[in-house]
N, C-alpha and C. Protein backbone atom coordinates (compact mmCIF):
# COMPACT_ATOMS: atom_id res chain seq x y z
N UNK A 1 0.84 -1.19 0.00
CA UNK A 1 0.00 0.00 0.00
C UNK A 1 0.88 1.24 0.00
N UNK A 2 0.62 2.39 -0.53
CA UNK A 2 1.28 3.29 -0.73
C UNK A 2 0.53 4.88 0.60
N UNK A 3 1.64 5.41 0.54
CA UNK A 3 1.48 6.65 1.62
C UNK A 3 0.09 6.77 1.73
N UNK A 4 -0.91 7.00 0.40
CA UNK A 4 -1.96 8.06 -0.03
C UNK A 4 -2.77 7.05 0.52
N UNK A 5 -2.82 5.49 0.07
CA UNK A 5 -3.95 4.63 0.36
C UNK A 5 -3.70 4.31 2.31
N UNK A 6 -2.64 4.29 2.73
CA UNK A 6 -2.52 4.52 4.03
C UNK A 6 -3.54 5.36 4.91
N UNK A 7 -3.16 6.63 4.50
CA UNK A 7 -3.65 7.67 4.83
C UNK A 7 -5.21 7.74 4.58
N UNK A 8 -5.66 7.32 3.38
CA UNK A 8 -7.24 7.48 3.02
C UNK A 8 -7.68 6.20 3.87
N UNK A 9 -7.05 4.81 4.39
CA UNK A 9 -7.65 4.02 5.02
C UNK A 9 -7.60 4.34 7.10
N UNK A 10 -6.95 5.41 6.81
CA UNK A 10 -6.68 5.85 8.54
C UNK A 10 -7.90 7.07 8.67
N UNK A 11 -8.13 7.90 7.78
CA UNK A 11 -9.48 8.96 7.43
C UNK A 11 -10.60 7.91 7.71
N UNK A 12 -10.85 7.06 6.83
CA UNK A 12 -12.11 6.39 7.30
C UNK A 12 -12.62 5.76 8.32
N UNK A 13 -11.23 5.19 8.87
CA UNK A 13 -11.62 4.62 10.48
C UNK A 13 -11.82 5.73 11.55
N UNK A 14 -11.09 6.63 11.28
CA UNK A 14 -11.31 8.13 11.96
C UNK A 14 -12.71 8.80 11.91
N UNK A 15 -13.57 8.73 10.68
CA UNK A 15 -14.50 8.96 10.41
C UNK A 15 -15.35 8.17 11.36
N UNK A 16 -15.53 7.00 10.40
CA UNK A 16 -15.78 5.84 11.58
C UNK A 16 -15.98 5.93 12.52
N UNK A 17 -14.61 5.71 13.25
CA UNK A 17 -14.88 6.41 15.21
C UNK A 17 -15.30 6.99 15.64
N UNK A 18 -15.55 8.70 14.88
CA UNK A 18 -16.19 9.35 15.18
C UNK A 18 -17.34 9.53 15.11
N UNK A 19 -18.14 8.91 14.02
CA UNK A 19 -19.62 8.73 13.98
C UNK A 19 -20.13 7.50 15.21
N UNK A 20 -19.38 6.80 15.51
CA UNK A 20 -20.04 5.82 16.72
C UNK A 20 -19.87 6.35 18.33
N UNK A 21 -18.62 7.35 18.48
CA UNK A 21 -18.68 7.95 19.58
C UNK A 21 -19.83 8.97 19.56
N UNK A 22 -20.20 9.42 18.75
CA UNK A 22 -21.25 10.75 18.55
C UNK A 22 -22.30 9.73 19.15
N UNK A 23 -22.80 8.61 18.63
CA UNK A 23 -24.16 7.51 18.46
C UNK A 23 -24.51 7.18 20.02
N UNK A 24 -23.05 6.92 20.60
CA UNK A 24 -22.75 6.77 22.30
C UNK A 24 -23.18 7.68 22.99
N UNK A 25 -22.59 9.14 22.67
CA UNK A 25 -23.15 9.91 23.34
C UNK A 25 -24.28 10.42 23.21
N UNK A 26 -25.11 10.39 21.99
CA UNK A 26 -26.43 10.10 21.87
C UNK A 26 -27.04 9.30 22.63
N UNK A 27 -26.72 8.20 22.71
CA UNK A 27 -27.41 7.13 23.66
C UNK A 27 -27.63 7.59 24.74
N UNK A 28 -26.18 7.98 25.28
CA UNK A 28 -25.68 8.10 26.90
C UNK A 28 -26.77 9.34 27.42
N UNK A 29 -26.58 10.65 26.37
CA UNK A 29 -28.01 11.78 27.10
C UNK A 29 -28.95 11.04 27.13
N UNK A 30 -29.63 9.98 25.73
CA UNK A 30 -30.92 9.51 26.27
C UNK A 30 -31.11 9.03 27.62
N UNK A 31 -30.51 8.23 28.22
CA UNK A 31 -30.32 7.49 29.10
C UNK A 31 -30.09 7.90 30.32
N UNK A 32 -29.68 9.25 29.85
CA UNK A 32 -29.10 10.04 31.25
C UNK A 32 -30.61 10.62 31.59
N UNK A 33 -30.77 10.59 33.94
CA UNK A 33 -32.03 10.56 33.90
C UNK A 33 -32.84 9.81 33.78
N UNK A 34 -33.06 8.80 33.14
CA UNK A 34 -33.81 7.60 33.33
C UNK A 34 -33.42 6.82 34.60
N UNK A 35 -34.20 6.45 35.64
CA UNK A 35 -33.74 5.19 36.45
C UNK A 35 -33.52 3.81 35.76
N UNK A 36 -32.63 3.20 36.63
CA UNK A 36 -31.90 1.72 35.93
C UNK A 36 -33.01 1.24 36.58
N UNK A 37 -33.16 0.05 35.42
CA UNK A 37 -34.53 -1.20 35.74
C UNK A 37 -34.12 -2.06 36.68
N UNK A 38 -35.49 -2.41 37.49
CA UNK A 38 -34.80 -3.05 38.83
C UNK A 38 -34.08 -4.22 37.93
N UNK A 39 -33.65 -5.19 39.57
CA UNK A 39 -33.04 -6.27 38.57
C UNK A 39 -33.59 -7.32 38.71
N UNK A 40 -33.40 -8.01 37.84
CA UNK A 40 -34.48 -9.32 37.16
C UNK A 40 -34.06 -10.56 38.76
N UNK A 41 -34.93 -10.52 39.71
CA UNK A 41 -35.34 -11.34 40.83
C UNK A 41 -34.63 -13.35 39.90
N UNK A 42 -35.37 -13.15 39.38
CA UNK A 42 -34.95 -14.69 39.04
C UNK A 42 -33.78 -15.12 38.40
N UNK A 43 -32.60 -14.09 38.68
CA UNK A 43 -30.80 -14.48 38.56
C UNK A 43 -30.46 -13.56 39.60
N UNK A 44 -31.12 -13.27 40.81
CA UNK A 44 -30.37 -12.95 42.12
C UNK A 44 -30.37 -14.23 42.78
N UNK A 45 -29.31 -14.41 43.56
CA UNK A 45 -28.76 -15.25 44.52
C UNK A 45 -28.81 -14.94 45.75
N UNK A 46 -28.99 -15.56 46.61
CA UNK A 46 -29.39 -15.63 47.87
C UNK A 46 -27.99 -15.81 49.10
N UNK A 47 -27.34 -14.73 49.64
CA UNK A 47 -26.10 -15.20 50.46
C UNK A 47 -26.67 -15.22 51.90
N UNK A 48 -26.31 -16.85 52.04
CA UNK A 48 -26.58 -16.69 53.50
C UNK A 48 -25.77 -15.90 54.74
N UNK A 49 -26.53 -15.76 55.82
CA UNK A 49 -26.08 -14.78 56.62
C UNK A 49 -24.86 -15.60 57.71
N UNK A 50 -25.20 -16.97 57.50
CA UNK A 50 -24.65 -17.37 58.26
C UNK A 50 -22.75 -17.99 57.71
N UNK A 51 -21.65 -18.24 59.05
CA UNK A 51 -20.65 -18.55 58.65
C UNK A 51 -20.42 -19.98 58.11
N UNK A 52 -19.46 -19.34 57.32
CA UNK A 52 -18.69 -20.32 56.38
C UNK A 52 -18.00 -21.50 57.20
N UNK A 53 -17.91 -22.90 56.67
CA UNK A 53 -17.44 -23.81 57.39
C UNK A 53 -15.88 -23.74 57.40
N UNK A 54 -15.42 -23.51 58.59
CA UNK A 54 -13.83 -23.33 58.38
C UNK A 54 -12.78 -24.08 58.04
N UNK A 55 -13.50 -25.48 57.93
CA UNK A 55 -13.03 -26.47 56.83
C UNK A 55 -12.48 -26.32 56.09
N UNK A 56 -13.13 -25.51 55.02
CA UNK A 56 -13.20 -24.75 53.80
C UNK A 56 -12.08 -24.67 53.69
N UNK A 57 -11.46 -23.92 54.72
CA UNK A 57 -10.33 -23.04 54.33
C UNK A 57 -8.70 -23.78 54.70
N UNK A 58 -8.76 -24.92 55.13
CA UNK A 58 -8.25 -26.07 55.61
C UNK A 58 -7.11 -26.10 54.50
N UNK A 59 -5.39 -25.98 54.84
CA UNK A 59 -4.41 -25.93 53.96
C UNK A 59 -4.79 -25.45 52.54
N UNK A 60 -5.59 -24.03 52.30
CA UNK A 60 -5.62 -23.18 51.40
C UNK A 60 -4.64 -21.95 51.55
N UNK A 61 -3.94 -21.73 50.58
CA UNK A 61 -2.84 -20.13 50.84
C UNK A 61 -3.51 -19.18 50.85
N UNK A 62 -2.80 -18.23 51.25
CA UNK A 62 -3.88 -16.67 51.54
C UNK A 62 -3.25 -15.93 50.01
N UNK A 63 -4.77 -15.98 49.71
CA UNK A 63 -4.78 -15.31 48.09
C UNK A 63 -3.60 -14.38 47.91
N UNK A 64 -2.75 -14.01 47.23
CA UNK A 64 -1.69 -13.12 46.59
C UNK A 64 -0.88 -13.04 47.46
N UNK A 65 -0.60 -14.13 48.61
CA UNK A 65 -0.08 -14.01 49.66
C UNK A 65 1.53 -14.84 49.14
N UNK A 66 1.14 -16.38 48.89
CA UNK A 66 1.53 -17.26 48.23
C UNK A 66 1.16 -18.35 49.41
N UNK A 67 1.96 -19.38 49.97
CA UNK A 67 1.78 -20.43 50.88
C UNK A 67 2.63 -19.71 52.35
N UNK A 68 2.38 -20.20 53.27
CA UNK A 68 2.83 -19.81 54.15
C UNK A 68 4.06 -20.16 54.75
N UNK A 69 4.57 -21.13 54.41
CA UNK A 69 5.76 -21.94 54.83
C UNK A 69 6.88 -21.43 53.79
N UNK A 70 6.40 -20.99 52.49
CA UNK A 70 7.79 -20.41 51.59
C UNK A 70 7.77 -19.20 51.59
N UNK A 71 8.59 -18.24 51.23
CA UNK A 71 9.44 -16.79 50.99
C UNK A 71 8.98 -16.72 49.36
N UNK A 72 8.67 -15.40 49.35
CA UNK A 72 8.51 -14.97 48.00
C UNK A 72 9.99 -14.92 47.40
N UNK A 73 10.10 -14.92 46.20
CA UNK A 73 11.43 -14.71 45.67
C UNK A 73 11.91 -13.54 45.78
């Protein structure tokens, strides 16, 4: 591809971009002001109140911690 066809294929995606960010922010005022719809009851989950069996946690490492018995490098 040469300089010119470069250039005329970087204009159109530019174009491009810019007509779908405009479409967004179109959207986004519509939207702005409206309340969000509750949320759909039948894909909420239920956390119980009560504790976790400490089993569970029975020779597991402490997340980003690593294991407890080795030294990070």
């Amino acid at each position: 591809m040469s300089l010119h066809d470069d250039l005329t294929a970087v204009r159109r995606n530019l174009d491009e971009l810019t007509r779908k960010v405009e479409r967004l922010e179109q959207q986004a005022a519509a939207t702005r002001g409206k309340p969000a719809p509750p949320p759909d009851p039948s894909r909420m989950v239920t956390v119980p109140d009560t504790p976790y069996d400490s089993t569970l946690w029975t020779d597991s490492d402490d997340e980003g911690l690593g294991a407890r018995d080795r030294r990070a490098p």
